[in-house]
Protein backbone atom coordinates (compact mmCIF):
# COMPACT_ATOMS: atom_id res chain seq x y z
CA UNK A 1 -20.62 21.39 25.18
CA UNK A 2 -19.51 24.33 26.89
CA UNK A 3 -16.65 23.43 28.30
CA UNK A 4 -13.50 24.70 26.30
CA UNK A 5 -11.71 22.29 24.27
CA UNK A 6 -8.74 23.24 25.69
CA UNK A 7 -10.25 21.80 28.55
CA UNK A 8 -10.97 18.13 27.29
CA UNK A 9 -9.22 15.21 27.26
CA UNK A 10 -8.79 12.95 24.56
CA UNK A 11 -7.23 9.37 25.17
CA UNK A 12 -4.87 8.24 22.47
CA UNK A 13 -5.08 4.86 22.38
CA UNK A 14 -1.82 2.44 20.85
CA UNK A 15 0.47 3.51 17.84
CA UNK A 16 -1.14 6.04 15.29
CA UNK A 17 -0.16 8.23 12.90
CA UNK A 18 2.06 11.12 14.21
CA UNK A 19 -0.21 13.65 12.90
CA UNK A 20 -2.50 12.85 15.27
CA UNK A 21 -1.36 12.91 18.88
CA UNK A 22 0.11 16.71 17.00
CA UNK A 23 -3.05 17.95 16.19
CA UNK A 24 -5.19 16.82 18.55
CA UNK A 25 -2.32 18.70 21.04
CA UNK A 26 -3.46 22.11 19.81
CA UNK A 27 -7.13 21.74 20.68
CA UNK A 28 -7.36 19.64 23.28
CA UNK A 29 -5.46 17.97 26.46
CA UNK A 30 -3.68 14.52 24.99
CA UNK A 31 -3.40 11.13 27.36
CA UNK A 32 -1.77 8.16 25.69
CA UNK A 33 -1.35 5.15 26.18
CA UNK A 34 -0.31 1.60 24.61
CA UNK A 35 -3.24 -0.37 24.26
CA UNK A 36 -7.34 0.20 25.53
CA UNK A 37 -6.29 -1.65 29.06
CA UNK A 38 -8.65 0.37 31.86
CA UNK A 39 -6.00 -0.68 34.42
CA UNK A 40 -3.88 1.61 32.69
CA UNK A 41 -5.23 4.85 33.33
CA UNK A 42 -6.36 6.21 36.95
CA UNK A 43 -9.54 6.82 38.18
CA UNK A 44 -9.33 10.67 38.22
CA UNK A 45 -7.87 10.58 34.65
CA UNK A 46 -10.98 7.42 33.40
CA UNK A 47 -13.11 10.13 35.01
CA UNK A 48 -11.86 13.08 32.69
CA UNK A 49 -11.90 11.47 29.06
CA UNK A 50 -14.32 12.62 26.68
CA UNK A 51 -12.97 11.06 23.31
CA UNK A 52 -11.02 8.39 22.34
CA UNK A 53 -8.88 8.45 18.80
CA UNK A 54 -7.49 5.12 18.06
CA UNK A 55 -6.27 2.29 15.78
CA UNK A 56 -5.89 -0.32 18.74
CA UNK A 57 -9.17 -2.48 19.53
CA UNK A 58 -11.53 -0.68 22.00
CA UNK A 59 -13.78 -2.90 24.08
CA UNK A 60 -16.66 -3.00 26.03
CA UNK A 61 -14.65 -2.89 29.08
CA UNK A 62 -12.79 0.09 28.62
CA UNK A 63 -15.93 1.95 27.15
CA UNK A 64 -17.67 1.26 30.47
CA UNK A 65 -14.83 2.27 32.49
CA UNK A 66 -15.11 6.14 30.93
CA UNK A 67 -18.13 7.50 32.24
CA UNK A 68 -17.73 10.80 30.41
CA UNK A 69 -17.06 9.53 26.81
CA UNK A 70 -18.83 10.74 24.23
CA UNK A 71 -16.93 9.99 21.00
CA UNK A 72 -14.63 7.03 19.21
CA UNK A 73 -13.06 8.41 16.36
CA UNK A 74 -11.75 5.20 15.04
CA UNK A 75 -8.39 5.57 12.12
CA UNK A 76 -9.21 3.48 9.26
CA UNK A 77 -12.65 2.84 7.03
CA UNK A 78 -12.61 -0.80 8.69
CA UNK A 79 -13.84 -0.29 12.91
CA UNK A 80 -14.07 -4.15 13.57
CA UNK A 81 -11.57 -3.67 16.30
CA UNK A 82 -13.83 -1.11 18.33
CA UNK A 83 -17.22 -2.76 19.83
CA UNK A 84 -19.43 -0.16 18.06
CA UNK A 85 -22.73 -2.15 19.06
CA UNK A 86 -21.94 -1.64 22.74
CA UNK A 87 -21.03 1.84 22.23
CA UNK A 88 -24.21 2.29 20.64
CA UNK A 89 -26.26 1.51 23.96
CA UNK A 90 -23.46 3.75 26.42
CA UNK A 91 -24.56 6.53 23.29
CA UNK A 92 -21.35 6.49 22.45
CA UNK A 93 -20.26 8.07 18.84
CA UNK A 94 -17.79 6.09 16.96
CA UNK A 95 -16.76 7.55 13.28
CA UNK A 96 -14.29 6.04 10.64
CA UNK A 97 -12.06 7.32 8.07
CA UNK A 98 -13.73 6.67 4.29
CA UNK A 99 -13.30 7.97 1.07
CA UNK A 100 -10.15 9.49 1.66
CA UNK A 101 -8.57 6.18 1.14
CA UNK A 102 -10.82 4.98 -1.45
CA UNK A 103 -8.98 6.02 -4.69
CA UNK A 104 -5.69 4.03 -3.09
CA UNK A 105 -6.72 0.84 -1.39
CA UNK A 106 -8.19 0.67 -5.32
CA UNK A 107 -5.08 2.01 -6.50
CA UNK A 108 -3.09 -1.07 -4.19
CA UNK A 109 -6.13 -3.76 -5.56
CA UNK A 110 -4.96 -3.01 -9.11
CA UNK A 111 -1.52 -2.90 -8.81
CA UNK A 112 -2.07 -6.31 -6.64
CA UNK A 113 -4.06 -8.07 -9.02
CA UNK A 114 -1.53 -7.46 -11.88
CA UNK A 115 1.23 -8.27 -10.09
CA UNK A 116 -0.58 -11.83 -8.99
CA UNK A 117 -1.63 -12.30 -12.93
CA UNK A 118 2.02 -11.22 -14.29
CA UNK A 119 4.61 -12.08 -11.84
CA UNK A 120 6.20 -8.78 -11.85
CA UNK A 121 7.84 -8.92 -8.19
CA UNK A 122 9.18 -12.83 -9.12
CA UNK A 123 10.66 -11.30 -12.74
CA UNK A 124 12.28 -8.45 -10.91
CA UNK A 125 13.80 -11.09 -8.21
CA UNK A 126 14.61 -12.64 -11.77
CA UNK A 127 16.58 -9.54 -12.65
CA UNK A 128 17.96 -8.48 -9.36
CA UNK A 129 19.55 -11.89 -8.85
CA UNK A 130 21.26 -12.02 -12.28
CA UNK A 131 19.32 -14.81 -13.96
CA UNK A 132 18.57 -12.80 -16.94
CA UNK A 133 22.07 -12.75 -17.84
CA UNK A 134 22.79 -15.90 -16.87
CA UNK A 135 19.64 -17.82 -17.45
CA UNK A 136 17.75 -15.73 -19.91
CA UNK A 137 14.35 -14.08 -20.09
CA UNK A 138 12.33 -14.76 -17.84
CA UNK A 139 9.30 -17.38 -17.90
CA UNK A 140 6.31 -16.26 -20.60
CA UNK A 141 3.64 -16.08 -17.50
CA UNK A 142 0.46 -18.34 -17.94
CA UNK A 143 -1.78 -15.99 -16.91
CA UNK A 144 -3.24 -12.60 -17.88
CA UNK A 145 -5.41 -10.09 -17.41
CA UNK A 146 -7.03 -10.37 -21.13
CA UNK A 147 -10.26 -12.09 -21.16
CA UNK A 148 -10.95 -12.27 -17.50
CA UNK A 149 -14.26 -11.72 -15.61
CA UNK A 150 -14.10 -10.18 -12.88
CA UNK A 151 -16.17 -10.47 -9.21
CA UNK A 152 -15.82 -8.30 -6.59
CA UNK A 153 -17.06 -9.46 -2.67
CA UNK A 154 -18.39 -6.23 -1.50
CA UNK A 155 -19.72 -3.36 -3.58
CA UNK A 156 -19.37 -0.20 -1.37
CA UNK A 157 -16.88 2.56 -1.94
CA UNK A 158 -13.63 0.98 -2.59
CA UNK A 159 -15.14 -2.10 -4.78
CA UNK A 160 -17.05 0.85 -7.13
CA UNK A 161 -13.59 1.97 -7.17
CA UNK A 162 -11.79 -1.03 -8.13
CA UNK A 163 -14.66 -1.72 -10.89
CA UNK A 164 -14.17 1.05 -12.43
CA UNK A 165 -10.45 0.21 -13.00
CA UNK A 166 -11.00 -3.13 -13.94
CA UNK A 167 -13.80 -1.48 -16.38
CA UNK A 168 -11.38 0.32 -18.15
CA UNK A 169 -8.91 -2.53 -18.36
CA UNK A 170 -11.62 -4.22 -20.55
CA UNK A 171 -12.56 -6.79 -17.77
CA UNK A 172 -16.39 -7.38 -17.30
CA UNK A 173 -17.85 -6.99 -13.76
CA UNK A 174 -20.01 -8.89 -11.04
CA UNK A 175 -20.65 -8.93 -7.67
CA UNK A 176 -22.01 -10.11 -4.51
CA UNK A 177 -23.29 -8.16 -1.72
CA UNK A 178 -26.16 -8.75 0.95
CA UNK A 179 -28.26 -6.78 -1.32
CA UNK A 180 -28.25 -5.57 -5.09
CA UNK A 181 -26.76 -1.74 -5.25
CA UNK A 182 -29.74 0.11 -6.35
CA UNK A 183 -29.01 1.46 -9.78
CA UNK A 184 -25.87 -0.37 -10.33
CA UNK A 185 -25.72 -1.85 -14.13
CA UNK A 186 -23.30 -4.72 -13.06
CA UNK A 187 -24.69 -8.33 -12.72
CA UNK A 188 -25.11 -9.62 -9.10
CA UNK A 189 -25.11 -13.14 -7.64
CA UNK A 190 -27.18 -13.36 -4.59
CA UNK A 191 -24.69 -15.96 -3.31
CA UNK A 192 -20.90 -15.49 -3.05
CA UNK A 193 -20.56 -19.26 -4.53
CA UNK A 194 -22.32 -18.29 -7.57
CA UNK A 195 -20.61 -15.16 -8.03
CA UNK A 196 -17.14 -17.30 -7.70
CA UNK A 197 -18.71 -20.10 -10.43
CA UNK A 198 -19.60 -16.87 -13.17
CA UNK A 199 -16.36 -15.37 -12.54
CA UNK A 200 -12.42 -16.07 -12.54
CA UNK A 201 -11.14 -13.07 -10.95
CA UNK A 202 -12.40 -12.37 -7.12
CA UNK A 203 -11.71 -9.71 -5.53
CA UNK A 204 -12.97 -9.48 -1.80
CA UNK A 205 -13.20 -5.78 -0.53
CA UNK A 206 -15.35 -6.47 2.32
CA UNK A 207 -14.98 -5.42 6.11
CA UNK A 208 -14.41 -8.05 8.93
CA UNK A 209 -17.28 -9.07 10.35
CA UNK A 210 -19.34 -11.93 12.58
CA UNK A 211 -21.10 -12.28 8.68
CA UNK A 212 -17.81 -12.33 6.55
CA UNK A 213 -16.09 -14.51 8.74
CA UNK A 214 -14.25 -17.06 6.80
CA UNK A 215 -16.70 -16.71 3.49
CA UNK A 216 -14.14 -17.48 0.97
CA UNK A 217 -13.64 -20.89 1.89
CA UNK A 218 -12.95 -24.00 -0.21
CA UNK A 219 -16.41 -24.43 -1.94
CA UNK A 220 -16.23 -20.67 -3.26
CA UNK A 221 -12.51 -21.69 -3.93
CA UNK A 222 -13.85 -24.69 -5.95
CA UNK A 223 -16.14 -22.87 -7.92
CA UNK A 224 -13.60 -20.07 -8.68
CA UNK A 225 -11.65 -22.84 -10.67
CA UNK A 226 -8.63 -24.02 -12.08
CA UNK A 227 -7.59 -20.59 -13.69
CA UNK A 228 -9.06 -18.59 -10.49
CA UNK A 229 -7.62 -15.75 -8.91
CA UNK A 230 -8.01 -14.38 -5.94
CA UNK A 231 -7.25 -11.41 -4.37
CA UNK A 232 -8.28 -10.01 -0.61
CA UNK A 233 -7.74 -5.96 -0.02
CA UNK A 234 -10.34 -6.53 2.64
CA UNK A 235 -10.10 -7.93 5.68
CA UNK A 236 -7.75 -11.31 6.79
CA UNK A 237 -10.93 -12.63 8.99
CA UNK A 238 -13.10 -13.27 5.42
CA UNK A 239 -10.93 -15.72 4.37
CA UNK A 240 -10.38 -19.47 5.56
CA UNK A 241 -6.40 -19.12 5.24
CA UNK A 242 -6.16 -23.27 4.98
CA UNK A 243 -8.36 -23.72 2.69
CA UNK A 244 -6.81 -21.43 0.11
CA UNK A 245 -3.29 -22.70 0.87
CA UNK A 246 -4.76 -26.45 -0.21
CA UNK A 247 -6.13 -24.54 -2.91
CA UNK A 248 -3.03 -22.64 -4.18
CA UNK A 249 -0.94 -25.94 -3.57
CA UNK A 250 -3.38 -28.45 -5.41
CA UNK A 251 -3.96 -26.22 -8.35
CA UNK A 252 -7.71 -25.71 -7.21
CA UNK A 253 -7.19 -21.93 -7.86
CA UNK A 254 -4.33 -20.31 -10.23
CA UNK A 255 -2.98 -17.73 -8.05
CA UNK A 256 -3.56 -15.27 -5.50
CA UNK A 257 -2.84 -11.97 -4.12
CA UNK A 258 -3.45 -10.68 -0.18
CA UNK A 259 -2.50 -7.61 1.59
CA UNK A 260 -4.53 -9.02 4.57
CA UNK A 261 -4.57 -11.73 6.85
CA UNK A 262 -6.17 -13.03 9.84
CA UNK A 263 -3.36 -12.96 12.32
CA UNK A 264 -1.16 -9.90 11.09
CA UNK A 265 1.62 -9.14 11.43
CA UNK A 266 1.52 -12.96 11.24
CA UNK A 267 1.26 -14.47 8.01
CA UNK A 268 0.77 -18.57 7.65
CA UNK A 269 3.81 -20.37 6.16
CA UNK A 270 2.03 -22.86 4.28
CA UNK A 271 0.96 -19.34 1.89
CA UNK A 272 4.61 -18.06 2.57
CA UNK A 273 5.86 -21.51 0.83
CA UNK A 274 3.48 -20.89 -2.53
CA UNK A 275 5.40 -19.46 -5.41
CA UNK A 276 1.81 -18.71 -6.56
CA UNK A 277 0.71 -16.73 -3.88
CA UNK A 278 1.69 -12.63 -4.07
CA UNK A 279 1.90 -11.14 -0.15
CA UNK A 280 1.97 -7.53 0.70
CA UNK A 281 2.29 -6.28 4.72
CA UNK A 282 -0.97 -4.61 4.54
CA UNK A 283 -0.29 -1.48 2.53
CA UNK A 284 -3.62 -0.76 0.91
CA UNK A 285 -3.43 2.86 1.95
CA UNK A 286 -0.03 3.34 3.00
CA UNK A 287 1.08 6.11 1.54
CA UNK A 288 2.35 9.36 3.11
CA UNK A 289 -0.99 11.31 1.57
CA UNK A 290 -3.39 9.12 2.10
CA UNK A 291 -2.34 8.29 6.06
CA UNK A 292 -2.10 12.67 6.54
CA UNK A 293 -5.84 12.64 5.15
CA UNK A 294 -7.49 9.67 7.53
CA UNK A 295 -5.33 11.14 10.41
CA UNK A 296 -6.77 14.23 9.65
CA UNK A 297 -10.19 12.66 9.40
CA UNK A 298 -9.91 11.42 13.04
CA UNK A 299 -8.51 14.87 14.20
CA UNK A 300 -12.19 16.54 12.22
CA UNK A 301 -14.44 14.47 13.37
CA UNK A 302 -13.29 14.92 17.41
CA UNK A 303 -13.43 18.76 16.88
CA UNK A 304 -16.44 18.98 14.87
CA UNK A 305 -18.43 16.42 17.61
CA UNK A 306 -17.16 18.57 20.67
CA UNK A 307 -16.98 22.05 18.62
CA UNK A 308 -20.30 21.84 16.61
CA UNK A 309 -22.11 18.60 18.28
CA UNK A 310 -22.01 16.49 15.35
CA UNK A 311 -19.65 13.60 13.73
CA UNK A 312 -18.19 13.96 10.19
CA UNK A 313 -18.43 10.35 9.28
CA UNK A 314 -20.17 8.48 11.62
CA UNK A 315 -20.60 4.66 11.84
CA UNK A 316 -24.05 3.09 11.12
CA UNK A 317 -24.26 1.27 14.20
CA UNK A 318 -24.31 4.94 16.05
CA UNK A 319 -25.31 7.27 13.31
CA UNK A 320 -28.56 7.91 15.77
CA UNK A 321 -26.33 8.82 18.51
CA UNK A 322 -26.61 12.39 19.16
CA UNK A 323 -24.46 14.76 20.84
CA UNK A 324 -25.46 16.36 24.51
């Protein structure tokens, strides 16, 4: 830890926000490169790194090929791209970006959901194309928002957030997590297909993991019902993509609204063909504030670890790691 900062290296690892590779520049020596490929950098240079920043997956392999890294500070509350188990044993730190995003990936779940429930992006295609002048008023929509109940996959920051919303919209809450939230007055289902069968609004909010994978699938689908809607601000990998197009096309579910998907930038064309299916390009937090705060999150928690010798927000699967 004595070393100067100056004097470090940090790897920048794939496309990240601009502030950044900036900030980072004026503490500490900057190496980037386009993806977390060992055979990219030399062995003098995988010698010299002592932290990585990164939105780009980060494997065992290229953890093992930098014997002098200490720290993954990882852009985004979701790290499933970065093997945090394996850096873990190599006592390897890896942090995340929360709560700075919260208040608008619940902001973008909202806004979603009503937009799914109302149509407001097909009436404005309505507009833009002329229709109401030459057609009319648009179609009375058969869903709303009055009445619903509402079940959110995941109860951790950004589903509090989102409850809260829906809470004030008059919408009663549930939800399903591994474990009741200690405290919490909202009902909880100890099975995700129970929690679908009390509810007709699901929300999933929950990070991709070897767990989540593919949970929504078409027996929570099924018991979400007829007048079901769905809506992912998660994670793509949680949901079986098929099974919800069958369900969107055969009226097993109402509606539903993703700003995630399993193969992004991909998106599957049997949910591009559904007129009842709302799609955003993964914009949860994608505004100009909220980006400058988790880049500047990931900036923090590289000079506080290598400044002060401990992480900002750490990940639980290191949280024991210590610095030195």
């Amino acid at each position: 830890m004595s070393e100067p900062l100056s004097e470090m290296t940090v790897l920048v690892v794939g496309e990240l926000n601009k502030r950044i590779p900036a900030r980072l520049a004026e503490r500490f020596r900057v190496v980037r490169v386009d993806r977390g490929d060992p055979a990219l950098l030399s062995e003098e240079l995988r010698a010299k790194v002592r932290g990585i920043a990164a939105m780009a997956p980060i494997d065992a392999a290229l953890i093992d090929s930098l014997p002098k890294l200490e720290i993954i500070a990882s852009f985004g509350v979701g790290y499933d791209g970065v093997n945090a188990r394996h850096a873990a044993t190599r006592k390897v730190m890896v942090t995340n970006t929360p709560d700075v995003l919260t208040e608008e990936v619940a902001d973008t779940a909202l806004g979603l959901l009503i937009n799914t429930v109302r149509e407001l992006s097909r009436a404005e295609d309505w507009l833009r194309q002329g229709r109401w002048i030459s057609e009319g008023h648009y179609r009375l929509t058969p869903l709303t928002l009055r009445g619903r109940k509402a079940g959110i996959f995941g109860m951790g920051r950004i589903g509090l957030a989102i409850a809260r919303r829906l809470e004030a919209l008059g919408l009663s809450i549930a939800y399903h997590n591994r474990n009741p939230v200690e405290g919490l007055g909202y009902a909880y289902h100890p099975t995700l297909k129970g929690l679908a069968g009390a509810v007709d609004t699901l929300i999933a909010v929950v990070p991709g993991t070897v767990s989540t994978a593919r949970a929504v699938n078409a027996e929570v689908l099924e018991a979400l019902g007829p007048a079901g809607v769905f809506v992912n601000i998660g994670r793509g990998s949680t949901v079986d993509e098929q099974a919800l197009a069958r369900a969107l096309a055969d009226g097993t579910i109402a509606a539903a609204g993703l700003d995630v998907f399993a193969d992004e930038p991909n998106v599957p064309q049997a949910l591009l063909d559904l007129p009842n299916a709302t799609l955003l390009p993964h914009v949860g937090s994608a505004s100009v504030h909220t980006r400058d705060a988790m880049a500047d999150l990931v900036v923090d928690n590289l000079v506080s670890w290598f400044a002060e010798g401990r992480p900002l927000t750490a990940v639980p699967e290191t949280a024991h790691v210590k610095a030195g």
